[in-house]
PDBML (XML) file of the C-alpha atoms, coordinates in Angstrom:
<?xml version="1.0" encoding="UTF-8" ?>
<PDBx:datablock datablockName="MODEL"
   xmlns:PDBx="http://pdbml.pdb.org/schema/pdbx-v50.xsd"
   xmlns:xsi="http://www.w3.org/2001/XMLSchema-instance"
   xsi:schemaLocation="http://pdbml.pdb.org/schema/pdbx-v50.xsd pdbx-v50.xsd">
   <PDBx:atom_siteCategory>
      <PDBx:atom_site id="1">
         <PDBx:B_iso_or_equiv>0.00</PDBx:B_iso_or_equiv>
         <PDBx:Cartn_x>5.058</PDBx:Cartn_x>
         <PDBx:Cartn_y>-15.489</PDBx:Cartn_y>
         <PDBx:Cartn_z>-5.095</PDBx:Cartn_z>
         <PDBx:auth_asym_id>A</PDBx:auth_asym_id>
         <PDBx:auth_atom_id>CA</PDBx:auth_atom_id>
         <PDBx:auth_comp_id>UNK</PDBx:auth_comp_id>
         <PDBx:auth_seq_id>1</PDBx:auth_seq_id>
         <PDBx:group_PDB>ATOM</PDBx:group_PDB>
         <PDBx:label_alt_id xsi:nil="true" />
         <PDBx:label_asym_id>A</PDBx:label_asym_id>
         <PDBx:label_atom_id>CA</PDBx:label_atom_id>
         <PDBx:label_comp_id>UNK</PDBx:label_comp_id>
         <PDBx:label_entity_id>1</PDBx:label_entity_id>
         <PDBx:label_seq_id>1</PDBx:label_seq_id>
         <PDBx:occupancy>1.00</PDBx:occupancy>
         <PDBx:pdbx_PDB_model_num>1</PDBx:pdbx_PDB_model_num>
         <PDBx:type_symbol>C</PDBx:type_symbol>
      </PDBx:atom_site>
      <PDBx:atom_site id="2">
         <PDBx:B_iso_or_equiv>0.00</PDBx:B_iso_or_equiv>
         <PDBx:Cartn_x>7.757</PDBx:Cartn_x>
         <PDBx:Cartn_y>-13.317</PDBx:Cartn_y>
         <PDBx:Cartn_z>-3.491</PDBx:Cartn_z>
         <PDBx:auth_asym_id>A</PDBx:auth_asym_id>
         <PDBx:auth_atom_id>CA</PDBx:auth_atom_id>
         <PDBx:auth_comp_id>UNK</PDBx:auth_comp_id>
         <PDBx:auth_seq_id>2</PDBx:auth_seq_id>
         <PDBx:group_PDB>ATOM</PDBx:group_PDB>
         <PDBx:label_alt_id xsi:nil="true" />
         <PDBx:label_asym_id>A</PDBx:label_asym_id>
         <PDBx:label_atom_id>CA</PDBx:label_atom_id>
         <PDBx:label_comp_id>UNK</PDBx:label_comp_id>
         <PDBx:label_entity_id>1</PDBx:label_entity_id>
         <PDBx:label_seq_id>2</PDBx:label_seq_id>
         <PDBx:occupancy>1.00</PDBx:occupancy>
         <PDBx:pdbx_PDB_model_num>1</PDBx:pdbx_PDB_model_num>
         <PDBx:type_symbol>C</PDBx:type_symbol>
      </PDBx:atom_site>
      <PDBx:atom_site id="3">
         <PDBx:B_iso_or_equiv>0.00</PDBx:B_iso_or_equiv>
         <PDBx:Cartn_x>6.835</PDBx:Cartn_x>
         <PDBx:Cartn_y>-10.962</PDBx:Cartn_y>
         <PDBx:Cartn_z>-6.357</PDBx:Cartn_z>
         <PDBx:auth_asym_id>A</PDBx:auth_asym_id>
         <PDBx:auth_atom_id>CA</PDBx:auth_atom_id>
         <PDBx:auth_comp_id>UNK</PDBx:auth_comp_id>
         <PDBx:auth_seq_id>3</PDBx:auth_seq_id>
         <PDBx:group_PDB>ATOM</PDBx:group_PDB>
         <PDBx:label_alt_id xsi:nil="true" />
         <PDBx:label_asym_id>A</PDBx:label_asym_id>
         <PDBx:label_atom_id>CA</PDBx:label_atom_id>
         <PDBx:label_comp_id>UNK</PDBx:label_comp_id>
         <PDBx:label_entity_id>1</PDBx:label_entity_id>
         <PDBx:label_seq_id>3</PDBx:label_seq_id>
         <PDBx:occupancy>1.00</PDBx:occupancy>
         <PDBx:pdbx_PDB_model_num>1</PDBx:pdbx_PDB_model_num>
         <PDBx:type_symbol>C</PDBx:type_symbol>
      </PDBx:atom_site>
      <PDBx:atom_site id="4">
         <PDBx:B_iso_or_equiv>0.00</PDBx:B_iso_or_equiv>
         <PDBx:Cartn_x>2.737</PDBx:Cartn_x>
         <PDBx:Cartn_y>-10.953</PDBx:Cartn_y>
         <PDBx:Cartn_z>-5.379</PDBx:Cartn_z>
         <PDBx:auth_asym_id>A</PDBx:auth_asym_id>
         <PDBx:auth_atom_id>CA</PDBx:auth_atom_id>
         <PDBx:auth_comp_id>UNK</PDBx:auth_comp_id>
         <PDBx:auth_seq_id>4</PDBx:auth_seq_id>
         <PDBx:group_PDB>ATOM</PDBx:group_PDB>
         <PDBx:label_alt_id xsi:nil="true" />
         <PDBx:label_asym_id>A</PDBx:label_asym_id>
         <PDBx:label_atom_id>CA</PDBx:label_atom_id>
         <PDBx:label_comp_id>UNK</PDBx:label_comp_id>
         <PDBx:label_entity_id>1</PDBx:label_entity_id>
         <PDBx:label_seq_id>4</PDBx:label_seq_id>
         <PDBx:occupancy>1.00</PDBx:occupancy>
         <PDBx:pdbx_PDB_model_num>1</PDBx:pdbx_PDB_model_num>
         <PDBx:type_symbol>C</PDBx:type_symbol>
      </PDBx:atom_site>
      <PDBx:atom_site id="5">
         <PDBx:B_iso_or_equiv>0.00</PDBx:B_iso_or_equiv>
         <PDBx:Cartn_x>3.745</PDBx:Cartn_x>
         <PDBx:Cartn_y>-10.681</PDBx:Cartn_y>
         <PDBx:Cartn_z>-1.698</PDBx:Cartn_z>
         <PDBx:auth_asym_id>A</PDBx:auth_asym_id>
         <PDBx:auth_atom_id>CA</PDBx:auth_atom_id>
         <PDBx:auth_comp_id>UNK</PDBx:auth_comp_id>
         <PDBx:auth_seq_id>5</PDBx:auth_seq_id>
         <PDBx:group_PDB>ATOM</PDBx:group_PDB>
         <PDBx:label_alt_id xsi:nil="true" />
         <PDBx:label_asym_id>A</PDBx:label_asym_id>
         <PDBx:label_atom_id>CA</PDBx:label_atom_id>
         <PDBx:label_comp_id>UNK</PDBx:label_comp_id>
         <PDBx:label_entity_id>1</PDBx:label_entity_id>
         <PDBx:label_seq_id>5</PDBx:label_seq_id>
         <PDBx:occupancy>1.00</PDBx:occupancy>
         <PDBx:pdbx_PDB_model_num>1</PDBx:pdbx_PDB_model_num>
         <PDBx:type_symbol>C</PDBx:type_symbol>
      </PDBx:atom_site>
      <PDBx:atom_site id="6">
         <PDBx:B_iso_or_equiv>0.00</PDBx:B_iso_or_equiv>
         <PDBx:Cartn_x>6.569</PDBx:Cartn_x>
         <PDBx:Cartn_y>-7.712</PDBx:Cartn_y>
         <PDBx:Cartn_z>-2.711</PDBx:Cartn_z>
         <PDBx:auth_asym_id>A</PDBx:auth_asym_id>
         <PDBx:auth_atom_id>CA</PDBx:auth_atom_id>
         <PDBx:auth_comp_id>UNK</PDBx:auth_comp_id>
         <PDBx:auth_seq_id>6</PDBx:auth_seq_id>
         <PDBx:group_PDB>ATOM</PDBx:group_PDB>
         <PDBx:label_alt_id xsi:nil="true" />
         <PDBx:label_asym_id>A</PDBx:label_asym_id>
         <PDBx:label_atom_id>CA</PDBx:label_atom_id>
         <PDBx:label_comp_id>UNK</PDBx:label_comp_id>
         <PDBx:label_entity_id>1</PDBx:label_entity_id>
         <PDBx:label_seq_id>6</PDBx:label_seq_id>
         <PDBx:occupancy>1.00</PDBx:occupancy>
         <PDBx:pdbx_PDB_model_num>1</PDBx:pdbx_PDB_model_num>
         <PDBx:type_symbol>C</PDBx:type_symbol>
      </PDBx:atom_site>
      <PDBx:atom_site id="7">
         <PDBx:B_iso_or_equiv>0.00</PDBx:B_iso_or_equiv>
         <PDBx:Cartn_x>3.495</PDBx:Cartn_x>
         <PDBx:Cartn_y>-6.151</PDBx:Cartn_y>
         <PDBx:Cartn_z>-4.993</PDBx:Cartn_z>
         <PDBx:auth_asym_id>A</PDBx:auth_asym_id>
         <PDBx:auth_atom_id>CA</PDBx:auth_atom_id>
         <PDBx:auth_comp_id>UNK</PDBx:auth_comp_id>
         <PDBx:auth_seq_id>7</PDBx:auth_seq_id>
         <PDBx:group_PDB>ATOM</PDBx:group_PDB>
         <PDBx:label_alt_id xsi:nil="true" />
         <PDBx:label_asym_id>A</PDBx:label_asym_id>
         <PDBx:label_atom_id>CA</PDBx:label_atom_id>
         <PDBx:label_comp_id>UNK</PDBx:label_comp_id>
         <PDBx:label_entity_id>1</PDBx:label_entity_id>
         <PDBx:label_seq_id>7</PDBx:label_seq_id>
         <PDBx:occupancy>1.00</PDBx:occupancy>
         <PDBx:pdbx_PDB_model_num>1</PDBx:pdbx_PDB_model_num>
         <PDBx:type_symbol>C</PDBx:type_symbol>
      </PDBx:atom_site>
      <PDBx:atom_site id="8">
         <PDBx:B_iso_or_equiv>0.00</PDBx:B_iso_or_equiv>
         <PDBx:Cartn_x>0.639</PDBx:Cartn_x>
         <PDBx:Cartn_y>-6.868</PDBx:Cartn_y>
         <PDBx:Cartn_z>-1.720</PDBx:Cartn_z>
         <PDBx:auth_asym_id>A</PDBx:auth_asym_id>
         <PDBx:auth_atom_id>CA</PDBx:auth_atom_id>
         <PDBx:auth_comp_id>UNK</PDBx:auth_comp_id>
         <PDBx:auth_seq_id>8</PDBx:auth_seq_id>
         <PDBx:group_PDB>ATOM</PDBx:group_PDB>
         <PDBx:label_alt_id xsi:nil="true" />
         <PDBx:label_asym_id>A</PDBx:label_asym_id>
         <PDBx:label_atom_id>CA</PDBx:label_atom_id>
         <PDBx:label_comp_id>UNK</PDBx:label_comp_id>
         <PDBx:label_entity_id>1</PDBx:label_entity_id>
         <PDBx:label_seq_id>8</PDBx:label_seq_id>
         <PDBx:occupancy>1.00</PDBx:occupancy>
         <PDBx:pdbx_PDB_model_num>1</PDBx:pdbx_PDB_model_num>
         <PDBx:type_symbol>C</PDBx:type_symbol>
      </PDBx:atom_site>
      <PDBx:atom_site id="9">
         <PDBx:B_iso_or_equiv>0.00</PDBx:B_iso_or_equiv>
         <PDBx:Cartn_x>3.004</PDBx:Cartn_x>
         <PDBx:Cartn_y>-5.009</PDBx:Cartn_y>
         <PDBx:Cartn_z>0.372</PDBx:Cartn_z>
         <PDBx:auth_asym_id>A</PDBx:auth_asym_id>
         <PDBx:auth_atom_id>CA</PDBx:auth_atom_id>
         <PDBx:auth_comp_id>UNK</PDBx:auth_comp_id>
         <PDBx:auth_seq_id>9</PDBx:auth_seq_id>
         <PDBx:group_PDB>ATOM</PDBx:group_PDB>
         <PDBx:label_alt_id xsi:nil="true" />
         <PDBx:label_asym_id>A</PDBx:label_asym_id>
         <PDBx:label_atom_id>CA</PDBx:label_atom_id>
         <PDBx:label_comp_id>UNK</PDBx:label_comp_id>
         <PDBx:label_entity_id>1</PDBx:label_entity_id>
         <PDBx:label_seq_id>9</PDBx:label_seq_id>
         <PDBx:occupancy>1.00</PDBx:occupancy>
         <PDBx:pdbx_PDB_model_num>1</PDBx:pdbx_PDB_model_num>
         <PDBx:type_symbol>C</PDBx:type_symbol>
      </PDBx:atom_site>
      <PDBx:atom_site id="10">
         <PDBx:B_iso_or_equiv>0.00</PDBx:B_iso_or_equiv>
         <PDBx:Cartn_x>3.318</PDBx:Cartn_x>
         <PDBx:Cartn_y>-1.995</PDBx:Cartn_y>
         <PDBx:Cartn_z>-2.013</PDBx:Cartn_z>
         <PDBx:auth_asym_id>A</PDBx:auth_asym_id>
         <PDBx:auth_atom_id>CA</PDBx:auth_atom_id>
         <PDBx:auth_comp_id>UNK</PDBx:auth_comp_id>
         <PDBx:auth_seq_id>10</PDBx:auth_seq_id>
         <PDBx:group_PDB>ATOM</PDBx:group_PDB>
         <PDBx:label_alt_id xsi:nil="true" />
         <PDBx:label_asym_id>A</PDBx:label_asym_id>
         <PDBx:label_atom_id>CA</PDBx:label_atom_id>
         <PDBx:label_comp_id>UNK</PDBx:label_comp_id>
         <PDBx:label_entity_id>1</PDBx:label_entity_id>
         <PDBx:label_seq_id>10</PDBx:label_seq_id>
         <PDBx:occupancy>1.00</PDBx:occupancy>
         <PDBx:pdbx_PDB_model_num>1</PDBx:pdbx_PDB_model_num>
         <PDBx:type_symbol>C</PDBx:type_symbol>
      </PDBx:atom_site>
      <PDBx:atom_site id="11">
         <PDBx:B_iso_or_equiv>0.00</PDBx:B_iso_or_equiv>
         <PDBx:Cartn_x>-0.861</PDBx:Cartn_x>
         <PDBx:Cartn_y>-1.675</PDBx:Cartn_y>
         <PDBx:Cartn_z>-2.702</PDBx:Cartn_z>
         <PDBx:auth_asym_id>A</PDBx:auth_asym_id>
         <PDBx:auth_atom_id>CA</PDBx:auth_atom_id>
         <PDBx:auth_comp_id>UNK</PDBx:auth_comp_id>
         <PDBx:auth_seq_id>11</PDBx:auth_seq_id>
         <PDBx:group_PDB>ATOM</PDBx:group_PDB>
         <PDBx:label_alt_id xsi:nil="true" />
         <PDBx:label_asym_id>A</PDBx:label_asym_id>
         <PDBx:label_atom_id>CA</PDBx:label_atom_id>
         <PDBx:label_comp_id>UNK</PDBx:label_comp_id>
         <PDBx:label_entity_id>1</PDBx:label_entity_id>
         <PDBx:label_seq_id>11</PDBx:label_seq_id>
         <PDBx:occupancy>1.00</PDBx:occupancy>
         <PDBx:pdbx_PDB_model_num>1</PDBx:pdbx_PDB_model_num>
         <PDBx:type_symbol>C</PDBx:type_symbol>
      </PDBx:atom_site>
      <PDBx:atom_site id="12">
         <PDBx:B_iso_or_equiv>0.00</PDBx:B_iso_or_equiv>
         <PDBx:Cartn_x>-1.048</PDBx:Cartn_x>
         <PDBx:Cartn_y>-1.917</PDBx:Cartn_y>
         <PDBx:Cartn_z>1.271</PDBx:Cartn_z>
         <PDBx:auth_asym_id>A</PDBx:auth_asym_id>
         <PDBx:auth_atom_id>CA</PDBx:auth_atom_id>
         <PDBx:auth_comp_id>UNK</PDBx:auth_comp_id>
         <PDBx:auth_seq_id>12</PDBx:auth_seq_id>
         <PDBx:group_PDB>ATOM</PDBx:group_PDB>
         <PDBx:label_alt_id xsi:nil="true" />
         <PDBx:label_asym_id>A</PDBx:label_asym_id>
         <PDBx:label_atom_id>CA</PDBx:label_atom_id>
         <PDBx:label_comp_id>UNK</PDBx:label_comp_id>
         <PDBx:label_entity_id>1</PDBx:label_entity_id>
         <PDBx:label_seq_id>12</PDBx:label_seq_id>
         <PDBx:occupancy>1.00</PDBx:occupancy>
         <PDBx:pdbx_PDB_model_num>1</PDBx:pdbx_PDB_model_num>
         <PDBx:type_symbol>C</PDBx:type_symbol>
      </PDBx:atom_site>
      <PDBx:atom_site id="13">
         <PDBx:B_iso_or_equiv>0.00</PDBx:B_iso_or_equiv>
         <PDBx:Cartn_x>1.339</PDBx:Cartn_x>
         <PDBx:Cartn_y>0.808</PDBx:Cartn_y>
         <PDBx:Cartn_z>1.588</PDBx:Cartn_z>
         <PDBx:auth_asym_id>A</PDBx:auth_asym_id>
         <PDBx:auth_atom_id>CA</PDBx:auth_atom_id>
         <PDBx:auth_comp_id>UNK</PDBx:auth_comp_id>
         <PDBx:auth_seq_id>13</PDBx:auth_seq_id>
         <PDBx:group_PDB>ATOM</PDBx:group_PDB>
         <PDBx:label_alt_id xsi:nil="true" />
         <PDBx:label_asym_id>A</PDBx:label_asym_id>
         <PDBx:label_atom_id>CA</PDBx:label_atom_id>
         <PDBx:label_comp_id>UNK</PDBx:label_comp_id>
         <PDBx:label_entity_id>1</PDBx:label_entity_id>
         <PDBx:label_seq_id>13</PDBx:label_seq_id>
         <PDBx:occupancy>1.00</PDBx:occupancy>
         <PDBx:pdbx_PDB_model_num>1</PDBx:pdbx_PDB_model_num>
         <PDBx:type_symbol>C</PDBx:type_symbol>
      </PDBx:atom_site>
      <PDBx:atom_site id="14">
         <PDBx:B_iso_or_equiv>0.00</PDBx:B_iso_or_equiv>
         <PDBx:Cartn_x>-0.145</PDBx:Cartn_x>
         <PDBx:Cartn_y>2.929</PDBx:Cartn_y>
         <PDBx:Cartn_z>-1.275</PDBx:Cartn_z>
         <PDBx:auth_asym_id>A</PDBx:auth_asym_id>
         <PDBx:auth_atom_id>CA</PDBx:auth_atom_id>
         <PDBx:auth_comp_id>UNK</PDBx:auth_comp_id>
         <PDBx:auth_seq_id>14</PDBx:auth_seq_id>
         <PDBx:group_PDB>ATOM</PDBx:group_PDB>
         <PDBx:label_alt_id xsi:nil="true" />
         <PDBx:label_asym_id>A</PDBx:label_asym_id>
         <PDBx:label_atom_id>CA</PDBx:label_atom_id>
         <PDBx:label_comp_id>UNK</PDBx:label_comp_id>
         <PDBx:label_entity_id>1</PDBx:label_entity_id>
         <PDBx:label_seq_id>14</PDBx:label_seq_id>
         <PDBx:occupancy>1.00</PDBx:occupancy>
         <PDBx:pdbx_PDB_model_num>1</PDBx:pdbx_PDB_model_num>
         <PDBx:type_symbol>C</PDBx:type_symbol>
      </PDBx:atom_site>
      <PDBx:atom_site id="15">
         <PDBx:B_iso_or_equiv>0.00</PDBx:B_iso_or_equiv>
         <PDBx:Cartn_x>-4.005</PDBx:Cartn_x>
         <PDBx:Cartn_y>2.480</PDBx:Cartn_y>
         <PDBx:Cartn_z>0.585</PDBx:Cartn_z>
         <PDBx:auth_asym_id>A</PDBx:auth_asym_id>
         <PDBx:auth_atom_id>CA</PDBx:auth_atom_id>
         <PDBx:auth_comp_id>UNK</PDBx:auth_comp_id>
         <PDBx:auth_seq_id>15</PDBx:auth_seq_id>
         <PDBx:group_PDB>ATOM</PDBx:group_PDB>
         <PDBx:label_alt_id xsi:nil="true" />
         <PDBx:label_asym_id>A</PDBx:label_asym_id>
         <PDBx:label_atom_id>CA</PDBx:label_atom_id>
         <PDBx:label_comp_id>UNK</PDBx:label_comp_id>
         <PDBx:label_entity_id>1</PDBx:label_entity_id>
         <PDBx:label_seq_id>15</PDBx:label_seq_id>
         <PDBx:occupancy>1.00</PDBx:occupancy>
         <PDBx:pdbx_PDB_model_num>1</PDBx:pdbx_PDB_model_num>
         <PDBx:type_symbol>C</PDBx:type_symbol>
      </PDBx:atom_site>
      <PDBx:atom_site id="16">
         <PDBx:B_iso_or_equiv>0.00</PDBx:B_iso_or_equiv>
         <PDBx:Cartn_x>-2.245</PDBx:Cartn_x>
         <PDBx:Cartn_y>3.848</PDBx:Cartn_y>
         <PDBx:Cartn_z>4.165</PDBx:Cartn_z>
         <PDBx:auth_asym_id>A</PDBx:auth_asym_id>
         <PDBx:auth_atom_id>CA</PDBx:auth_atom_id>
         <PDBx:auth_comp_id>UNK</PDBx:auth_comp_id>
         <PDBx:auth_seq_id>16</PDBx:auth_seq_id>
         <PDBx:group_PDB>ATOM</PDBx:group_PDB>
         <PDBx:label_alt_id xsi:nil="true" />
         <PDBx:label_asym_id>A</PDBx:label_asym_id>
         <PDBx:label_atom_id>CA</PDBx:label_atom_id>
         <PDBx:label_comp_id>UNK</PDBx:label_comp_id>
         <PDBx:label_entity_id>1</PDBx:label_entity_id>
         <PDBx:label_seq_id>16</PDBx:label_seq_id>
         <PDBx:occupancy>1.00</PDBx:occupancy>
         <PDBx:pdbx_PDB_model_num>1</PDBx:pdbx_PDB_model_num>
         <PDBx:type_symbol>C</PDBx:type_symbol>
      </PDBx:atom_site>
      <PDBx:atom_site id="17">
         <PDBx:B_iso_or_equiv>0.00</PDBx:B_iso_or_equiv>
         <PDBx:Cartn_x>-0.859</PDBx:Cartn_x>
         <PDBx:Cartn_y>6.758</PDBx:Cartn_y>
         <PDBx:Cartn_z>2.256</PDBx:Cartn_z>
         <PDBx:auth_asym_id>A</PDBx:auth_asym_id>
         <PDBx:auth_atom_id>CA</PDBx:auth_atom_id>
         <PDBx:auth_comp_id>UNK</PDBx:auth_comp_id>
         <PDBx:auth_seq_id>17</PDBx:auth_seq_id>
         <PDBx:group_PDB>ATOM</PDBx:group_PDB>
         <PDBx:label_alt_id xsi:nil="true" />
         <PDBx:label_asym_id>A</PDBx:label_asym_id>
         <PDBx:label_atom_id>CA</PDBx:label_atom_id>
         <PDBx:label_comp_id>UNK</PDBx:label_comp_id>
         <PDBx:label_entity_id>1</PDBx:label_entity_id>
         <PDBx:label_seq_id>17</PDBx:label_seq_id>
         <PDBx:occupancy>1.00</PDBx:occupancy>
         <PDBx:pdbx_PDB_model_num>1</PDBx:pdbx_PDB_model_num>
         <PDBx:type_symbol>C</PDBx:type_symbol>
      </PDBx:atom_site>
      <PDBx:atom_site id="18">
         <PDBx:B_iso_or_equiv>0.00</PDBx:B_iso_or_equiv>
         <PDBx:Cartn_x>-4.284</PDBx:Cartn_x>
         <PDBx:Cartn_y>7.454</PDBx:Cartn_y>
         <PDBx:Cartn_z>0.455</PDBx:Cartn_z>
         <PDBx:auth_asym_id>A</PDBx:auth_asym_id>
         <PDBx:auth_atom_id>CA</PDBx:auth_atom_id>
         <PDBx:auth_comp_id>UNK</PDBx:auth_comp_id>
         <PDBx:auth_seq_id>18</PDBx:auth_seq_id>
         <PDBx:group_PDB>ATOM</PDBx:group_PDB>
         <PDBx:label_alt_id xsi:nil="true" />
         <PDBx:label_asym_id>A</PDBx:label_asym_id>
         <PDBx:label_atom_id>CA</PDBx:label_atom_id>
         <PDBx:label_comp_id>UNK</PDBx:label_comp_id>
         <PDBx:label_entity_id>1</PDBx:label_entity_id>
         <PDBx:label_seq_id>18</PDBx:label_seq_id>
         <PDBx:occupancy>1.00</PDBx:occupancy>
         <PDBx:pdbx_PDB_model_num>1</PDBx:pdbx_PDB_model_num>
         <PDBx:type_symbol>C</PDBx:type_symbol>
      </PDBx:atom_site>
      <PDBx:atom_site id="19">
         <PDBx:B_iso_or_equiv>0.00</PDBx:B_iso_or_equiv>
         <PDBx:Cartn_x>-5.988</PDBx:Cartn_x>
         <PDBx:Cartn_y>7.113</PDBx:Cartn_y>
         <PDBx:Cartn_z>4.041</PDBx:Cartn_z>
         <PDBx:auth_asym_id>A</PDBx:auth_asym_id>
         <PDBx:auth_atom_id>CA</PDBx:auth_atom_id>
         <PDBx:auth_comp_id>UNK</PDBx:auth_comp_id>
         <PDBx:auth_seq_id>19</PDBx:auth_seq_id>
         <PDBx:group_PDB>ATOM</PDBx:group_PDB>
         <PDBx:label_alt_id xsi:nil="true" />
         <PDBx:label_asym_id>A</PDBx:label_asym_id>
         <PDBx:label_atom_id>CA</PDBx:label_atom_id>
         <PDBx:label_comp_id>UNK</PDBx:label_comp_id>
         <PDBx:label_entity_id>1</PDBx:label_entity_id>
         <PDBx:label_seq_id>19</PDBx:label_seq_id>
         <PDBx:occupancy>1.00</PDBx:occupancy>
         <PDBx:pdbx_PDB_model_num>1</PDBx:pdbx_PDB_model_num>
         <PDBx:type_symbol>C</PDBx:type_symbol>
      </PDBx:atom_site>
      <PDBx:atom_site id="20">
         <PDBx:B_iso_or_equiv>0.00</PDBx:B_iso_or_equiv>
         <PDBx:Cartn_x>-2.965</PDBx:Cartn_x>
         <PDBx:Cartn_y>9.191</PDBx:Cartn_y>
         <PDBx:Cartn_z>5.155</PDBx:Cartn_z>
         <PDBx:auth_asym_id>A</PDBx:auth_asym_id>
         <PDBx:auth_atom_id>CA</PDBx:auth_atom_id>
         <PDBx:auth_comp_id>UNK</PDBx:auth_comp_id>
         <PDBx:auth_seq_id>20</PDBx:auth_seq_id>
         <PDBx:group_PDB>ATOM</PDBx:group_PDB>
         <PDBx:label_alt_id xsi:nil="true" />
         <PDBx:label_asym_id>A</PDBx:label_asym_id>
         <PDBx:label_atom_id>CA</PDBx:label_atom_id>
         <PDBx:label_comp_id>UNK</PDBx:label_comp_id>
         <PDBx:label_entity_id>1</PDBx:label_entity_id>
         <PDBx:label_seq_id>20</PDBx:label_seq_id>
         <PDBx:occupancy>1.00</PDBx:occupancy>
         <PDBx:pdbx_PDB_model_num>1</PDBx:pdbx_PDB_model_num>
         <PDBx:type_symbol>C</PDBx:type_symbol>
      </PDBx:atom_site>
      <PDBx:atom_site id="21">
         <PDBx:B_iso_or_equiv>0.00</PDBx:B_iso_or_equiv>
         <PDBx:Cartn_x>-3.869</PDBx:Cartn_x>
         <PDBx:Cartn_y>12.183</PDBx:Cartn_y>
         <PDBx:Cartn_z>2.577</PDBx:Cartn_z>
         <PDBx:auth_asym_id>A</PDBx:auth_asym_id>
         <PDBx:auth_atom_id>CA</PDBx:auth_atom_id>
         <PDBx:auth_comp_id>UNK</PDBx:auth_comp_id>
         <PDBx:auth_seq_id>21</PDBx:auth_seq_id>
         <PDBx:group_PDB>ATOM</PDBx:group_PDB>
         <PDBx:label_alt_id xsi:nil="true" />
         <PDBx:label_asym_id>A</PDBx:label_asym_id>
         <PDBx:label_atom_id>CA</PDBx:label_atom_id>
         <PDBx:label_comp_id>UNK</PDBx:label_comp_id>
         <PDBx:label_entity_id>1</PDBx:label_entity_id>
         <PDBx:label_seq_id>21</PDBx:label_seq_id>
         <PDBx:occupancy>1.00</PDBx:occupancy>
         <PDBx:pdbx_PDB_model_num>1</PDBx:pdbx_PDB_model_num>
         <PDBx:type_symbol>C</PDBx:type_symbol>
      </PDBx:atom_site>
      <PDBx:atom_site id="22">
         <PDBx:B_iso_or_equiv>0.00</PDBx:B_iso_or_equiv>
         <PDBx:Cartn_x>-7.000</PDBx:Cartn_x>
         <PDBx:Cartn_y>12.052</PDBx:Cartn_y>
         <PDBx:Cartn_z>3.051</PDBx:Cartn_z>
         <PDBx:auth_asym_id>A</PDBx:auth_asym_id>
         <PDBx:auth_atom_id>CA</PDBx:auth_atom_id>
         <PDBx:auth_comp_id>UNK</PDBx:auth_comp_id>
         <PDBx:auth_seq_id>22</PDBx:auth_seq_id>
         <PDBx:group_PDB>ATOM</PDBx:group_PDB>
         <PDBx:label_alt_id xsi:nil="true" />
         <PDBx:label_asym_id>A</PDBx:label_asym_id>
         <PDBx:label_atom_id>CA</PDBx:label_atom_id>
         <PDBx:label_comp_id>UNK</PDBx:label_comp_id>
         <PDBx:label_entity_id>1</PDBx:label_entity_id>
         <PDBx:label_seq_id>22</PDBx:label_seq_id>
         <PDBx:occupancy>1.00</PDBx:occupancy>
         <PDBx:pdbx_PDB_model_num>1</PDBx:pdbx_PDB_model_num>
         <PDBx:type_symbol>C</PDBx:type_symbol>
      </PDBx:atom_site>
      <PDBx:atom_site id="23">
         <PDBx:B_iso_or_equiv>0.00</PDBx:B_iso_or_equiv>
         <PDBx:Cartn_x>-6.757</PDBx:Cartn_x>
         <PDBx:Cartn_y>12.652</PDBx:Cartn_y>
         <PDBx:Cartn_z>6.176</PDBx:Cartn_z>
         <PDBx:auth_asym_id>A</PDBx:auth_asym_id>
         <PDBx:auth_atom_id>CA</PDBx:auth_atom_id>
         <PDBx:auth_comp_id>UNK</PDBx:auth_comp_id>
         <PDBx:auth_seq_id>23</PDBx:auth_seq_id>
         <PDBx:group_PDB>ATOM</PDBx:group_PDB>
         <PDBx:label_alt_id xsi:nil="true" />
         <PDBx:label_asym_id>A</PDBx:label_asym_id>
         <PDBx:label_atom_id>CA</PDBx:label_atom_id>
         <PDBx:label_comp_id>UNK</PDBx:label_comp_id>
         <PDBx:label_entity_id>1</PDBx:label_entity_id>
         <PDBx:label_seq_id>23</PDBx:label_seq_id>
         <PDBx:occupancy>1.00</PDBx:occupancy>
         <PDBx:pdbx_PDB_model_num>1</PDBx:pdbx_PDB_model_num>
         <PDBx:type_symbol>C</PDBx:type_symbol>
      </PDBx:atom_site>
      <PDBx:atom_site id="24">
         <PDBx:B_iso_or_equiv>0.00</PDBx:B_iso_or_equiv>
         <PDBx:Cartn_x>-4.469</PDBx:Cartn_x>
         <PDBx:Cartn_y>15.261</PDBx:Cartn_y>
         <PDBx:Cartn_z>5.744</PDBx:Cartn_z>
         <PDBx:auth_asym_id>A</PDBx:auth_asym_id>
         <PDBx:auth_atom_id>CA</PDBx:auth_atom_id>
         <PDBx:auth_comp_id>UNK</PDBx:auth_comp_id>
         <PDBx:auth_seq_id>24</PDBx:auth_seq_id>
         <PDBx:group_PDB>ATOM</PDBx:group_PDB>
         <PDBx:label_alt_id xsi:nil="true" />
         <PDBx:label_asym_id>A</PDBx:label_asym_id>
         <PDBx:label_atom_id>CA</PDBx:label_atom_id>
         <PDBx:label_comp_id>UNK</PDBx:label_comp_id>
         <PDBx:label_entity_id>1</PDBx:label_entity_id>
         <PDBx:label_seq_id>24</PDBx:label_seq_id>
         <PDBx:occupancy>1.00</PDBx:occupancy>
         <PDBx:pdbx_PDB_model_num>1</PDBx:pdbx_PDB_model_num>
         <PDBx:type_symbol>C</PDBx:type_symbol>
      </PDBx:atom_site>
   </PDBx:atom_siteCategory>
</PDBx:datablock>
């Protein structure tokens, strides 16, 4: 679970960069 949660956090990051560069 901790695992999941660890790999949630890391796709939400990766989306905010994308968002992020796209802006960009």
């Amino acid at each position: 679970r901790e695992a999941a949660r660890q790999q949630a956090r890391e796709l939400d990051r990766l989306a905010e960069l994308e968002r992020f560069q796209r802006l960009t």
